[in-house]
N, C-alpha and C. Protein backbone atom coordinates (compact mmCIF):
# COMPACT_ATOMS: atom_id res chain seq x y z
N UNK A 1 6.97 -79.10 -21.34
CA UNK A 1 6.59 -77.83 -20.74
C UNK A 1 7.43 -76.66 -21.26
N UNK A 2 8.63 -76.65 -22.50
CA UNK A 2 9.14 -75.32 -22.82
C UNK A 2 8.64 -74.64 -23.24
N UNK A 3 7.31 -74.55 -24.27
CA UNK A 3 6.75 -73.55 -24.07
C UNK A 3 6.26 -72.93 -23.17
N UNK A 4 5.59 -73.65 -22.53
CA UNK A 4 4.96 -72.50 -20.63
C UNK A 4 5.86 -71.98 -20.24
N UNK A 5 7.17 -72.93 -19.77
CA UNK A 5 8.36 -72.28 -19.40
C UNK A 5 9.20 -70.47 -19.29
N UNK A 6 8.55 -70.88 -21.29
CA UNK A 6 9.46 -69.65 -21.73
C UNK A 6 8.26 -68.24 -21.97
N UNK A 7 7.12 -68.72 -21.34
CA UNK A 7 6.25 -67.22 -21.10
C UNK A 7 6.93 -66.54 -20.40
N UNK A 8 6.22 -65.02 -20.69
CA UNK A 8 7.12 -64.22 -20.40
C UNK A 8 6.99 -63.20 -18.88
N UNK A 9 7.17 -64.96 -17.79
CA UNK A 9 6.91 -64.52 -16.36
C UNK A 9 7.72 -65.14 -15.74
N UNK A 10 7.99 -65.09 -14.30
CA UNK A 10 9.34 -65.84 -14.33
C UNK A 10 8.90 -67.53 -13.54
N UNK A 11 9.55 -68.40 -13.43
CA UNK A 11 9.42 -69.55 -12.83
C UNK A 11 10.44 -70.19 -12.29
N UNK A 12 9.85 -70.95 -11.20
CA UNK A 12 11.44 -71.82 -10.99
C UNK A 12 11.08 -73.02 -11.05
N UNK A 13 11.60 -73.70 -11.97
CA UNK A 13 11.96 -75.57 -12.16
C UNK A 13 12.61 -76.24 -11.72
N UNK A 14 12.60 -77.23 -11.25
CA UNK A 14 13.07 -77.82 -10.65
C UNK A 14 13.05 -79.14 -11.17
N UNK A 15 14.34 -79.57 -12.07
CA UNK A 15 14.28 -80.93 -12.15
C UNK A 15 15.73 -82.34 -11.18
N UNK A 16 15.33 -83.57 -11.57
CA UNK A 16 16.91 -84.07 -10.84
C UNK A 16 17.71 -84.13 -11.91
N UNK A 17 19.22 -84.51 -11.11
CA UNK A 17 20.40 -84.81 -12.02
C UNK A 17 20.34 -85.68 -12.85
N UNK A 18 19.22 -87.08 -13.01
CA UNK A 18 18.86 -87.51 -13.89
C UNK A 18 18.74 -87.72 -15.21
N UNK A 19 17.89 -86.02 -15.12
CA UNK A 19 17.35 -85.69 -16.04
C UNK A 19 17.96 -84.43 -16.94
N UNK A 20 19.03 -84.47 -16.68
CA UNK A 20 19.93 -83.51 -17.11
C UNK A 20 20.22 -83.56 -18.72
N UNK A 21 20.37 -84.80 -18.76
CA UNK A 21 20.81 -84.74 -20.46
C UNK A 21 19.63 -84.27 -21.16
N UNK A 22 18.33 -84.13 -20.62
CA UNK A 22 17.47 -83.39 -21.42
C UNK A 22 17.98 -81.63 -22.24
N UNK A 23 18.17 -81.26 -21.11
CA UNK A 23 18.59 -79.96 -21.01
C UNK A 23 19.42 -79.39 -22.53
N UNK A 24 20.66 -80.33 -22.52
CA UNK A 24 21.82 -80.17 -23.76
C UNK A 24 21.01 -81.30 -24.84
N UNK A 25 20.04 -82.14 -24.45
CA UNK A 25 20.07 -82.87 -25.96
C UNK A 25 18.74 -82.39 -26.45
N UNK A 26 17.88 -81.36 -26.16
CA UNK A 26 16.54 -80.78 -26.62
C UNK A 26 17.28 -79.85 -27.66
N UNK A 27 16.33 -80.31 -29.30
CA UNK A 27 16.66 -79.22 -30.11
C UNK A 27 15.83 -78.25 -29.97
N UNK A 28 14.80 -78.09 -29.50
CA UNK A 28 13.81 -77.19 -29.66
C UNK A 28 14.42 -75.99 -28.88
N UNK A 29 14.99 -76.54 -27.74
CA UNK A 29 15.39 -75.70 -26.18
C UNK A 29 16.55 -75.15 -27.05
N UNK A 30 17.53 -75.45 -27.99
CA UNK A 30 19.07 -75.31 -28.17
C UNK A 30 18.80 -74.17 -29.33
N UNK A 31 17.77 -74.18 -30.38
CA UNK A 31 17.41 -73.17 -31.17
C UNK A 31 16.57 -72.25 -31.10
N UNK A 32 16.22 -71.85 -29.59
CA UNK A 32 15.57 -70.23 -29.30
C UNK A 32 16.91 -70.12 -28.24
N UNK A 33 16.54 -68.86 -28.58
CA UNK A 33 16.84 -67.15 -27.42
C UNK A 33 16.58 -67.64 -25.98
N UNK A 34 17.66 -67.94 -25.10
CA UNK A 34 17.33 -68.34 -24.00
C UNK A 34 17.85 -68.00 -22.85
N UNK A 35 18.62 -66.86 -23.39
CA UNK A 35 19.61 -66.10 -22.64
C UNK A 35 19.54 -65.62 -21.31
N UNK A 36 17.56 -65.82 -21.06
CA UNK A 36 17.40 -65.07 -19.59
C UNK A 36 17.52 -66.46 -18.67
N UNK A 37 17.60 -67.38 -19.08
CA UNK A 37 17.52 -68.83 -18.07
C UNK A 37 18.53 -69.03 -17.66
N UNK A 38 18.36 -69.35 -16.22
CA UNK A 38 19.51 -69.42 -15.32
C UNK A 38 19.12 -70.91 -14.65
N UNK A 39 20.73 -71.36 -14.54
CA UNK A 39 20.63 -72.61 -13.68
C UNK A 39 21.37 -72.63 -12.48
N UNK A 40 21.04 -72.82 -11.75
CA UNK A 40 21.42 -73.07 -10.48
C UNK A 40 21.53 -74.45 -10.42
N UNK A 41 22.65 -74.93 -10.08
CA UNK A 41 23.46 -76.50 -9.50
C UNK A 41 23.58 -76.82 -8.32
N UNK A 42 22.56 -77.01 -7.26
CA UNK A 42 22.63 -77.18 -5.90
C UNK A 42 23.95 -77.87 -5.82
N UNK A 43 24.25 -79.36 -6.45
CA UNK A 43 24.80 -80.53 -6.24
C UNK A 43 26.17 -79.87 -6.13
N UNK A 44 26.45 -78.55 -6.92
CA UNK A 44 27.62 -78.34 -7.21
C UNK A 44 27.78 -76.56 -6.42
N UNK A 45 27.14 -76.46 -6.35
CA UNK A 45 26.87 -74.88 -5.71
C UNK A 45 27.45 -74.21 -6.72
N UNK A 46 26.77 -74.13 -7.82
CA UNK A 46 27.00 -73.00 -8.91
C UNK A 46 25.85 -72.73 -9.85
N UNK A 47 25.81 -71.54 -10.04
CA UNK A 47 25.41 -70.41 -10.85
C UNK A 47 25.46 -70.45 -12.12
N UNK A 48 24.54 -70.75 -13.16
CA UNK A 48 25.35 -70.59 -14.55
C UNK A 48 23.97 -70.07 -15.42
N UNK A 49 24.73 -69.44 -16.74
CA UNK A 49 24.01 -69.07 -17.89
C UNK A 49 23.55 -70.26 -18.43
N UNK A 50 22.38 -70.07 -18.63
CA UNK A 50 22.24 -71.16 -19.76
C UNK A 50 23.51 -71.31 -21.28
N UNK A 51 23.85 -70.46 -21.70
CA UNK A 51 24.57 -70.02 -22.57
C UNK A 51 26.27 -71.46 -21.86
N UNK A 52 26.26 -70.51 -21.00
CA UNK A 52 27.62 -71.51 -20.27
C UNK A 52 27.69 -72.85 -20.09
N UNK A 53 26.31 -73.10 -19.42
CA UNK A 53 25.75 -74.56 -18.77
C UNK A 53 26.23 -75.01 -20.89
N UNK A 54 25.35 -74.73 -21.05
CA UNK A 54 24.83 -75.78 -22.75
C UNK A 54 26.81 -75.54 -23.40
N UNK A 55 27.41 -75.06 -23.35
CA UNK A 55 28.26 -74.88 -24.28
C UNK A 55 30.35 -75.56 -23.00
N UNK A 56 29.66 -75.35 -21.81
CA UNK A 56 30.35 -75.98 -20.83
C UNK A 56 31.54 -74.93 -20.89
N UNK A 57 31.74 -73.82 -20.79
CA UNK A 57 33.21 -73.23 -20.80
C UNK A 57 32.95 -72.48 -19.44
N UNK A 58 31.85 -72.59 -18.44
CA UNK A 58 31.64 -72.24 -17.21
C UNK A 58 32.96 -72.92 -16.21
N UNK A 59 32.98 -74.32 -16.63
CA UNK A 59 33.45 -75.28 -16.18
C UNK A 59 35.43 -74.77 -16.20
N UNK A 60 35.58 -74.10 -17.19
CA UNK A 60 36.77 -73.67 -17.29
C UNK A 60 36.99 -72.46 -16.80
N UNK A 61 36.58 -71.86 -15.99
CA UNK A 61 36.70 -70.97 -14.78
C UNK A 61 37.12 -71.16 -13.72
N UNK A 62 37.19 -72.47 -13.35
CA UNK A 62 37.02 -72.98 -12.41
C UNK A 62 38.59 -72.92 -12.02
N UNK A 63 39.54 -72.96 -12.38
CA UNK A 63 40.73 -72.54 -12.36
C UNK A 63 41.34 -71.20 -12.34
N UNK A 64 40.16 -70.18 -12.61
CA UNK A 64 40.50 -68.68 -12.16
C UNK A 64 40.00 -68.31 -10.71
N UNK A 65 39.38 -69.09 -10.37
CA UNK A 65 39.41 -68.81 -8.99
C UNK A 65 38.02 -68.25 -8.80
N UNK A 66 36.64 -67.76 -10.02
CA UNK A 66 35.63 -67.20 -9.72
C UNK A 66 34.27 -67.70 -9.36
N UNK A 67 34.69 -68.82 -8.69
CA UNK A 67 33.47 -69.48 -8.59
C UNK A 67 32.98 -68.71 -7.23
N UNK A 68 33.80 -68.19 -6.78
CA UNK A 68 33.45 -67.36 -5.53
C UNK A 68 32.33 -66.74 -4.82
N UNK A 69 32.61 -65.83 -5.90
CA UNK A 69 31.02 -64.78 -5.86
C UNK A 69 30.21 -65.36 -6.92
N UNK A 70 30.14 -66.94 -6.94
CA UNK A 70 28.36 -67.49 -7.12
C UNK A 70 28.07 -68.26 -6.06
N UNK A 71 28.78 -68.47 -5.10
CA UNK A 71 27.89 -68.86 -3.55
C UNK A 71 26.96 -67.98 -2.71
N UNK A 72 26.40 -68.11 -2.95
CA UNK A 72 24.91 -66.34 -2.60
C UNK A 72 24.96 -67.26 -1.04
N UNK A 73 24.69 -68.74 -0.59
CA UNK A 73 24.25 -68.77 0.48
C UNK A 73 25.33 -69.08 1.41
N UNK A 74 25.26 -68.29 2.95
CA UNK A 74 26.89 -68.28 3.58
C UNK A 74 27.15 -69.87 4.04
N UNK A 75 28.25 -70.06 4.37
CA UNK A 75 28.71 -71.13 5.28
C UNK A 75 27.95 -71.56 5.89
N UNK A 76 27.68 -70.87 6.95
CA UNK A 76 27.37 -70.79 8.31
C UNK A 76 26.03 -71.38 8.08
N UNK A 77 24.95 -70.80 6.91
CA UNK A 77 23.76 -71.32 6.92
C UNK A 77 23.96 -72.53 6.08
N UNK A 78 24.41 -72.79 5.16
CA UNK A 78 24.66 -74.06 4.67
C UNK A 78 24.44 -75.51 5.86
N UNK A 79 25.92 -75.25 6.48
CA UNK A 79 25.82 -75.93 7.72
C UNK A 79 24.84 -75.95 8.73
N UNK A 80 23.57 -75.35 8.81
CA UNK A 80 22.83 -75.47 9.39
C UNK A 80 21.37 -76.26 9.01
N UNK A 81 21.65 -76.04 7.63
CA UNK A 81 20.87 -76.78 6.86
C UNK A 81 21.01 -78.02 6.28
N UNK A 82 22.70 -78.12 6.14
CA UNK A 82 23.04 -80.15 6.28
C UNK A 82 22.87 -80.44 7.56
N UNK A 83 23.39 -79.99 8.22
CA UNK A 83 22.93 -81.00 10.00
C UNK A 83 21.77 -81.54 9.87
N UNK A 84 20.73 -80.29 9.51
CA UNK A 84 19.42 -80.56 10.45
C UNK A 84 18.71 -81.81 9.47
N UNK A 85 19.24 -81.65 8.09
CA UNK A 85 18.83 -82.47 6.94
C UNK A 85 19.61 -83.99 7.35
N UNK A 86 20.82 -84.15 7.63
CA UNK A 86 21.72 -85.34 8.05
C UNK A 86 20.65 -86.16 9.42
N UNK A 87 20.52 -84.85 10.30
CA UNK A 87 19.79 -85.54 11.53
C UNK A 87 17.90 -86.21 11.16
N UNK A 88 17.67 -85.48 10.34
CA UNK A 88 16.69 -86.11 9.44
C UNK A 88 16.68 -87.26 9.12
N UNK A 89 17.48 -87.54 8.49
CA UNK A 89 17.86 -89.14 7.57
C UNK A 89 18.04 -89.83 8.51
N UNK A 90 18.84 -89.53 9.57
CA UNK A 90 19.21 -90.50 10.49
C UNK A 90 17.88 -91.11 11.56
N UNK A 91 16.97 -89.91 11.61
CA UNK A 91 15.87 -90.35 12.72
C UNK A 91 14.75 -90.33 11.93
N UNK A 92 14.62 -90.30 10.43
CA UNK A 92 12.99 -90.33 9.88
C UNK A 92 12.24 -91.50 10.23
N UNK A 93 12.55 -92.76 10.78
CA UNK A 93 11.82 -93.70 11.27
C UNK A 93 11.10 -93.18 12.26
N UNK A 94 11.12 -92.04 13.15
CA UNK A 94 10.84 -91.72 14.48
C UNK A 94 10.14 -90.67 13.67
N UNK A 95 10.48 -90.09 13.07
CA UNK A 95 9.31 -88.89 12.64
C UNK A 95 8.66 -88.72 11.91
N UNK A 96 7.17 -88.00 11.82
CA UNK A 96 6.39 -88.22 10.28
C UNK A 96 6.44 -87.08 9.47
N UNK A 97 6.04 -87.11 8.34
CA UNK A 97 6.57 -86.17 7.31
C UNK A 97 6.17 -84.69 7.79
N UNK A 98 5.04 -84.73 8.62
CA UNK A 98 4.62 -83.46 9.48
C UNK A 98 5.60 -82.85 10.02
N UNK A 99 6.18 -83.85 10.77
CA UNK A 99 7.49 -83.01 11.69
C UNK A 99 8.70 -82.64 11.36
N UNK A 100 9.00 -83.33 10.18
CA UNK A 100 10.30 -83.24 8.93
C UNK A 100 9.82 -82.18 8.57
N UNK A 101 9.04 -81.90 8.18
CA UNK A 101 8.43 -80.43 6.95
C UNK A 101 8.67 -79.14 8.33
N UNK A 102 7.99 -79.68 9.53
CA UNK A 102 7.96 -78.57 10.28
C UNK A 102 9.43 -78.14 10.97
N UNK A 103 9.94 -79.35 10.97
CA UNK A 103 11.90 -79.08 11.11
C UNK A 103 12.42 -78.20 9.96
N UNK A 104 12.15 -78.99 9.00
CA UNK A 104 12.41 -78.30 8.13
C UNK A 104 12.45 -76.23 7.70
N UNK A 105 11.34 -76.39 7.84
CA UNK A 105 10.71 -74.52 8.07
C UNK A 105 11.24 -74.01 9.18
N UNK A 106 12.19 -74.46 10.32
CA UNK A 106 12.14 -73.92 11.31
C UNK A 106 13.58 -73.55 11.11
N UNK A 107 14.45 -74.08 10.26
CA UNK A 107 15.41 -74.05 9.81
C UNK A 107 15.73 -72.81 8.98
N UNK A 108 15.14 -72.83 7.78
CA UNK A 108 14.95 -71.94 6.79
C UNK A 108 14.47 -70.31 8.04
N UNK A 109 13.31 -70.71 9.22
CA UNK A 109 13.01 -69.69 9.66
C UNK A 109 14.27 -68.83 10.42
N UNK A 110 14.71 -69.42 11.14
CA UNK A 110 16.01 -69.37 11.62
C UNK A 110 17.39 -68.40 10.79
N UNK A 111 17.20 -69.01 9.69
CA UNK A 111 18.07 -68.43 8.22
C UNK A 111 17.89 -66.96 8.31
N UNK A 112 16.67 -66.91 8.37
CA UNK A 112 16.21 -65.40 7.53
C UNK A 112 15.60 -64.73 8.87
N UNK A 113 15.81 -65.08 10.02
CA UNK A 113 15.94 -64.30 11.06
C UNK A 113 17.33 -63.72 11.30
N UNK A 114 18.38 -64.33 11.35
CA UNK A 114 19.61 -63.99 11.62
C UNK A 114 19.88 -63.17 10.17
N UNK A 115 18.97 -63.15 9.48
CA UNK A 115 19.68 -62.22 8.45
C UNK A 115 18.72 -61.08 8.18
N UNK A 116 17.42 -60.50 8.44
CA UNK A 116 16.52 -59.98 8.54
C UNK A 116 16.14 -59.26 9.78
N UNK A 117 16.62 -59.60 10.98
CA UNK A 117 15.87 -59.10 12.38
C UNK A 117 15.72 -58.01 12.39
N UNK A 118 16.98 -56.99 11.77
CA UNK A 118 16.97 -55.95 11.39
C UNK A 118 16.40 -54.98 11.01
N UNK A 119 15.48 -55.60 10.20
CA UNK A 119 14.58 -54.85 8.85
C UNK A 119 13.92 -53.67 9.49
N UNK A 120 13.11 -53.67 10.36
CA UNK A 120 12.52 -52.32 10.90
C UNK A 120 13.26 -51.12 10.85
N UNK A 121 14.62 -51.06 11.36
CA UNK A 121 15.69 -50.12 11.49
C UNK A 121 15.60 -49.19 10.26
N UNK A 122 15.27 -50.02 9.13
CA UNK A 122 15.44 -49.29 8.08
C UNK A 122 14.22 -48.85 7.20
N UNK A 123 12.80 -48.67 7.98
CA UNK A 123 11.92 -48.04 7.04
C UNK A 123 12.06 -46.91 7.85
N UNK A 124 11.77 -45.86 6.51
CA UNK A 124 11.58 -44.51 6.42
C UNK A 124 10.23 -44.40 5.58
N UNK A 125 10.34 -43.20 4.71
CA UNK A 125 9.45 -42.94 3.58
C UNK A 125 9.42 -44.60 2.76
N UNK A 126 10.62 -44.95 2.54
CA UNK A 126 10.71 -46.32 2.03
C UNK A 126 11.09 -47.34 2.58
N UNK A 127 11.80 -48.70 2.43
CA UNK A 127 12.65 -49.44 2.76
C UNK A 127 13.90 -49.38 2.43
N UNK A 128 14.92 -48.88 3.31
CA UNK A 128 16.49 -48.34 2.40
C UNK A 128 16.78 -49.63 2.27
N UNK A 129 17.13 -50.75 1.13
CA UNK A 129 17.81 -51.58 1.10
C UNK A 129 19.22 -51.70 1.22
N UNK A 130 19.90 -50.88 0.64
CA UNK A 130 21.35 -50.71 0.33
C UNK A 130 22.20 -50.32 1.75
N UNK A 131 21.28 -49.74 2.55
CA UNK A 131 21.40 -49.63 4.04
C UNK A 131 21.21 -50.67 4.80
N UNK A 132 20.20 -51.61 4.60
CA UNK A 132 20.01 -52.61 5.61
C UNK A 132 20.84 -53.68 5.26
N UNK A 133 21.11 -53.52 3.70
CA UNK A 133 22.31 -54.80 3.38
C UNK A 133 23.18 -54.36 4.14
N UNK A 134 24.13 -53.42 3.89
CA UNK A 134 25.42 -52.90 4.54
C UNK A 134 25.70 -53.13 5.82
N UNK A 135 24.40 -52.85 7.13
CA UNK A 135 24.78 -53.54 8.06
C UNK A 135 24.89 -54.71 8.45
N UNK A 136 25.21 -55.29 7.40
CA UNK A 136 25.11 -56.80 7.88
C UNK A 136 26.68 -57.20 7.75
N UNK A 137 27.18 -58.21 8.19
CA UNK A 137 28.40 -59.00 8.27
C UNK A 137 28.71 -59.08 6.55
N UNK A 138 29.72 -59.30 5.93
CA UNK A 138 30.16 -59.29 4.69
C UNK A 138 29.78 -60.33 4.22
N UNK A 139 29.69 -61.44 5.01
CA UNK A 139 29.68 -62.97 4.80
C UNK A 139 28.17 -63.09 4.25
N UNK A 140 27.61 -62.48 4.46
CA UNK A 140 26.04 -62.17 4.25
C UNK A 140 25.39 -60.90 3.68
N UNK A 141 26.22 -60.07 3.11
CA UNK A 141 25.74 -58.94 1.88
C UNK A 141 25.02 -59.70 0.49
N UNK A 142 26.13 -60.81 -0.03
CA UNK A 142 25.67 -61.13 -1.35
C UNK A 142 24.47 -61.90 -1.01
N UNK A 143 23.99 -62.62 -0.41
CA UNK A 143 22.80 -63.53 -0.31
C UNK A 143 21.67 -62.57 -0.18
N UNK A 144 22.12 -61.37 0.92
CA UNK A 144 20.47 -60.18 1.00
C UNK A 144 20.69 -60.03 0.22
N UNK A 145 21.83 -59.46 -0.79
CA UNK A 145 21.22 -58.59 -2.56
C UNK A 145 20.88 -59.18 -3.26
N UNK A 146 20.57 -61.20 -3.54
CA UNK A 146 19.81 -61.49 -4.01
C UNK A 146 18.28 -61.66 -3.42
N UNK A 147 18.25 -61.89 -2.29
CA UNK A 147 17.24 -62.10 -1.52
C UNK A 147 15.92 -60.65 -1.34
N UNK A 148 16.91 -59.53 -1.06
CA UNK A 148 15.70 -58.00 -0.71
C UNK A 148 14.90 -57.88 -2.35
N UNK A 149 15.86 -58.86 -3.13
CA UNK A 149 15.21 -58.46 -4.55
C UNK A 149 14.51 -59.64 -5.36
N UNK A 150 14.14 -60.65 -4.59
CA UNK A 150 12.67 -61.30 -4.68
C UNK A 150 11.58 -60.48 -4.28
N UNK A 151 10.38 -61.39 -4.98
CA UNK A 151 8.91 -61.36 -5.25
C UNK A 151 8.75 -61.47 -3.88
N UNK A 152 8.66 -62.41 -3.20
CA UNK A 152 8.24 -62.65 -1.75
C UNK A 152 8.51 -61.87 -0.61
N UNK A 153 10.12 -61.27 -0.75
CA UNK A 153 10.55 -60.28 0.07
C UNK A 153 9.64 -58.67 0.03
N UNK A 154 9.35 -58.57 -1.04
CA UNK A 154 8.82 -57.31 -2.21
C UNK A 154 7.87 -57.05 -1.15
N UNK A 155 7.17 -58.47 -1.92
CA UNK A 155 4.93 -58.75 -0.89
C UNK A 155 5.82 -58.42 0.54
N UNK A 156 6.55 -59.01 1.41
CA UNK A 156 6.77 -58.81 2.66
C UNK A 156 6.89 -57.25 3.14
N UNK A 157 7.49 -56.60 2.72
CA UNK A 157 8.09 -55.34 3.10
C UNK A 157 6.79 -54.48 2.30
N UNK A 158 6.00 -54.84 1.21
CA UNK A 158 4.68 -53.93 1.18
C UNK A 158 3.78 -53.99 1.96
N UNK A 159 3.47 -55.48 2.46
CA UNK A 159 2.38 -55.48 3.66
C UNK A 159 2.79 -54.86 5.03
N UNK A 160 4.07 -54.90 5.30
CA UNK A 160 4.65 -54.04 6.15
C UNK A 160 3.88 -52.84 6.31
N UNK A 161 4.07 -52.14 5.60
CA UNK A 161 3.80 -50.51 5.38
C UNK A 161 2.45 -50.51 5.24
N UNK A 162 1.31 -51.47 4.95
CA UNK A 162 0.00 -52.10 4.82
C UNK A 162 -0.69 -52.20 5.91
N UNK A 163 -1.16 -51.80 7.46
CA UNK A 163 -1.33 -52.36 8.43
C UNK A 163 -2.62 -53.00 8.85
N UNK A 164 -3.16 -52.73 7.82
CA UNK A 164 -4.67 -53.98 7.58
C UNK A 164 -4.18 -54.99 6.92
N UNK A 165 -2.66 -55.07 6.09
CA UNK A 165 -2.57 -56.40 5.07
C UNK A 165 -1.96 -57.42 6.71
N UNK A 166 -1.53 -57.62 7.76
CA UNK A 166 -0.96 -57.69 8.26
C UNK A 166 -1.33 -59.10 8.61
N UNK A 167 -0.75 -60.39 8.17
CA UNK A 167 -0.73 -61.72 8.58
C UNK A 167 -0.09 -62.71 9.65
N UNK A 168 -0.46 -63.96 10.05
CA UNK A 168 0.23 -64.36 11.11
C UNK A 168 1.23 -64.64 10.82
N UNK A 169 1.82 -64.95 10.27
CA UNK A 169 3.26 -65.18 9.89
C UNK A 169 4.31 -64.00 9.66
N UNK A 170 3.78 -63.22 9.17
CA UNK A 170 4.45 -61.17 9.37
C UNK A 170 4.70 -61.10 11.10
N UNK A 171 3.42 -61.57 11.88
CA UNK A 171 3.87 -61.69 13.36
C UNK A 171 4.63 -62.44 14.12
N UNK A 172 4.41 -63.59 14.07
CA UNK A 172 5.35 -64.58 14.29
C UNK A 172 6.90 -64.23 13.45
N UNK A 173 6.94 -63.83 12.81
CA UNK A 173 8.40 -63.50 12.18
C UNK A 173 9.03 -62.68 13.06
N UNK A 174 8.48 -61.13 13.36
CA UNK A 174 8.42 -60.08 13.85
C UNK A 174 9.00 -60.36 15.40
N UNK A 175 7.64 -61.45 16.09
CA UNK A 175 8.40 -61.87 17.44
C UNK A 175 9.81 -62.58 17.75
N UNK A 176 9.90 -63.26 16.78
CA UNK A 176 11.29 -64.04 16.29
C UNK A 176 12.23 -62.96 16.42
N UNK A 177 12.11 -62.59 15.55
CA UNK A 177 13.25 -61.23 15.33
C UNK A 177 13.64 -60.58 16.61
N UNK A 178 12.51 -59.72 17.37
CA UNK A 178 12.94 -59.28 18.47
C UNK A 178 13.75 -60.44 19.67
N UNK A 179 13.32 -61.05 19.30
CA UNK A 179 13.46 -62.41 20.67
C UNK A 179 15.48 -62.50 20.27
N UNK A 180 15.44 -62.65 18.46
CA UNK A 180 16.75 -62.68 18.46
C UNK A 180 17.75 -61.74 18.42
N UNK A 181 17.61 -60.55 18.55
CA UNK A 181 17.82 -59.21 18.56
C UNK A 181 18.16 -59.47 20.46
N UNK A 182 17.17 -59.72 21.16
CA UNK A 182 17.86 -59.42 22.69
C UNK A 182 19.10 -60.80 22.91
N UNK A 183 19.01 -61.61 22.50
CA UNK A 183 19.85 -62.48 22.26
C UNK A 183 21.29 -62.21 22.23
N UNK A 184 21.05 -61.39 20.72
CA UNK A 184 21.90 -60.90 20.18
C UNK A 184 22.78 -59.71 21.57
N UNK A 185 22.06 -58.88 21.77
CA UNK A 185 22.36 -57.68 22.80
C UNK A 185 23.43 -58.20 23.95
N UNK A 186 22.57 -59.77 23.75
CA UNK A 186 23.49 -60.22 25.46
C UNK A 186 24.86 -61.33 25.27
N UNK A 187 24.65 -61.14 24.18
CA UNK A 187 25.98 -61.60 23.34
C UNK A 187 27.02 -60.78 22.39
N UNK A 188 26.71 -59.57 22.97
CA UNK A 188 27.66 -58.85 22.12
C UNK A 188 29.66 -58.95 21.78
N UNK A 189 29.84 -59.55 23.19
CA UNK A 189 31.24 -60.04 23.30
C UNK A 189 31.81 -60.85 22.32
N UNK A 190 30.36 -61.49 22.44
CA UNK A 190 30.87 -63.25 21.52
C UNK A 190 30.40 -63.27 19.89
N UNK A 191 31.71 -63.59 19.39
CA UNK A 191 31.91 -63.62 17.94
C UNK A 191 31.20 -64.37 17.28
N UNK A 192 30.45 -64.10 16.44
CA UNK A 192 29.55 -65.54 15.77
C UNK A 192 30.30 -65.83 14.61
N UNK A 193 30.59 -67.00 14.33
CA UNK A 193 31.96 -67.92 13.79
C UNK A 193 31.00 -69.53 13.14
N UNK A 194 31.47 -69.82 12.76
CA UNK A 194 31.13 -71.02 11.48
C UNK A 194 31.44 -72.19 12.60
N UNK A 195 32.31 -72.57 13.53
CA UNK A 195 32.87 -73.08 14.76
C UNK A 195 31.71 -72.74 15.61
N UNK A 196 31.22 -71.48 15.99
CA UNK A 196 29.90 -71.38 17.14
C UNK A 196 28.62 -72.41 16.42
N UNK A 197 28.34 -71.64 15.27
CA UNK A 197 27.50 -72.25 14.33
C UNK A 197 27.43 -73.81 14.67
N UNK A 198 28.42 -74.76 14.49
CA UNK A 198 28.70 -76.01 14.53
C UNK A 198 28.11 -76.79 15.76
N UNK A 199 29.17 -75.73 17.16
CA UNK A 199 28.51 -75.87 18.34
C UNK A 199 26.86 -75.60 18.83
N UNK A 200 26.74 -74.84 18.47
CA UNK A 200 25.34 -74.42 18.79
C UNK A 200 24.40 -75.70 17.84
N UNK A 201 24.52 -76.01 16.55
CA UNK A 201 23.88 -76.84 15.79
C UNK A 201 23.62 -78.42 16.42
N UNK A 202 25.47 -78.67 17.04
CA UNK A 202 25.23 -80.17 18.14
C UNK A 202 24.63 -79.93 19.24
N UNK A 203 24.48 -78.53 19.94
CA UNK A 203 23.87 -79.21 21.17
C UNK A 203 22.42 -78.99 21.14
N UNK A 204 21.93 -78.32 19.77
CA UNK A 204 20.37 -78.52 19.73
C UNK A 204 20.23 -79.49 19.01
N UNK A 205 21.31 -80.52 18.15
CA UNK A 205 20.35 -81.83 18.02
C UNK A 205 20.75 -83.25 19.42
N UNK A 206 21.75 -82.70 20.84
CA UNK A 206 21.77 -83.56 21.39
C UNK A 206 20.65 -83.23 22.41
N UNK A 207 19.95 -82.60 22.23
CA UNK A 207 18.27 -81.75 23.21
C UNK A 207 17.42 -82.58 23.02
N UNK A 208 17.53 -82.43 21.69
CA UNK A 208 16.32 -83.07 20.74
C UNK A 208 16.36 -84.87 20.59
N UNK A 209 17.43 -84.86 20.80
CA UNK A 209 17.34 -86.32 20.40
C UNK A 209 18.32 -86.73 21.65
């Protein structure tokens, strides 16, 4: 598939660790221009150039200390997303792939509520992005500045302003948001911490299960 690949639109691939030695032992891949391909290393939570990945001197950074600012996704959601994945594995005998997928999404929904509820605050004539990032916790600036600047976010915030484009899932998001917004209001005292995160994560899987 490197030719499809390398049209000139963007894609995301997804292969396993497996299959990695493809990557460095393809001559075809190693003698073009490939400079715009980016890899992302779940396994390892890093960021790399293709340029870096293929030639490995990424790897020697790793002792300056900058692996830092290539974790785009925070703590806090990380951990919310191994639990619910751990409590998965542990009970998939009990559940069918319906309800895994729908755990699953509810998770991710969750994500991008606590980081989005916001969003209304900030249309005007436009959507101020650089404004709606800023109010957010620090811990969570770099993930919206990759995130407000996806394709999907883009479609989201145009159908916004669209009010015939307006889908169930734009609503259901919308109610989410507010629901966590008064939440939020009645918790203003209380610090939200990687420790709450933890707590709050056990006692909705000791509910559930």
């Amino acid at each position: 598939m490197l030719d499809i690949i390398q049209a000139p639109t963007p894609y995301i691939i997804g292969i396993l660790r497996s299959c990695e030695q493809y990557l460095y032992g393809n001559d075809d891949l190693l003698s073009q221009d490939n400079s715009d391909i980016i890899i992302i290393d779940i396994d390892h939570d890093r960021i790399r150039s293709i340029n870096d990945y293929l030639s490995n001197e990424f790897d020697n950074l790793n002792s300056n200390n900058n692996l830092s600012q290539f974790q785009i996704l925070p703590k806090m959601f990380k951990i919310e997303i191994k639990q619910e994945i751990s409590l998965l594995r542990k009970n998939k005998l009990n559940l069918s792939i319906d309800e895994c997928q729908q755990r699953l999404k509810n998770v991710f929904m969750s994500i991008f509520i606590q980081s989005c509820y916001n969003y209304k605050d900030y249309f005007q004539e436009y959507f101020n992005i650089e404004d709606f990032i800023q109010s957010k916790h620090h811990t969570i600036e770099l993930f919206l500045e990759w995130f407000t600047r996806t394709q999907i976010f883009q479609l989201f915030i145009r159908q916004k302003f669209d009010s015939n484009k307006q889908n169930q899932f734009a609503i259901t998001f919308d109610l989410a948001c507010e629901k966590y917004r008064r939440i939020l209001n009645k918790q203003t005292s209380q610090r939200i911490t990687v420790k709450s995160v933890k707590r709050k994560a056990a006692i909705r899987a000791n509910n559930r299960f």
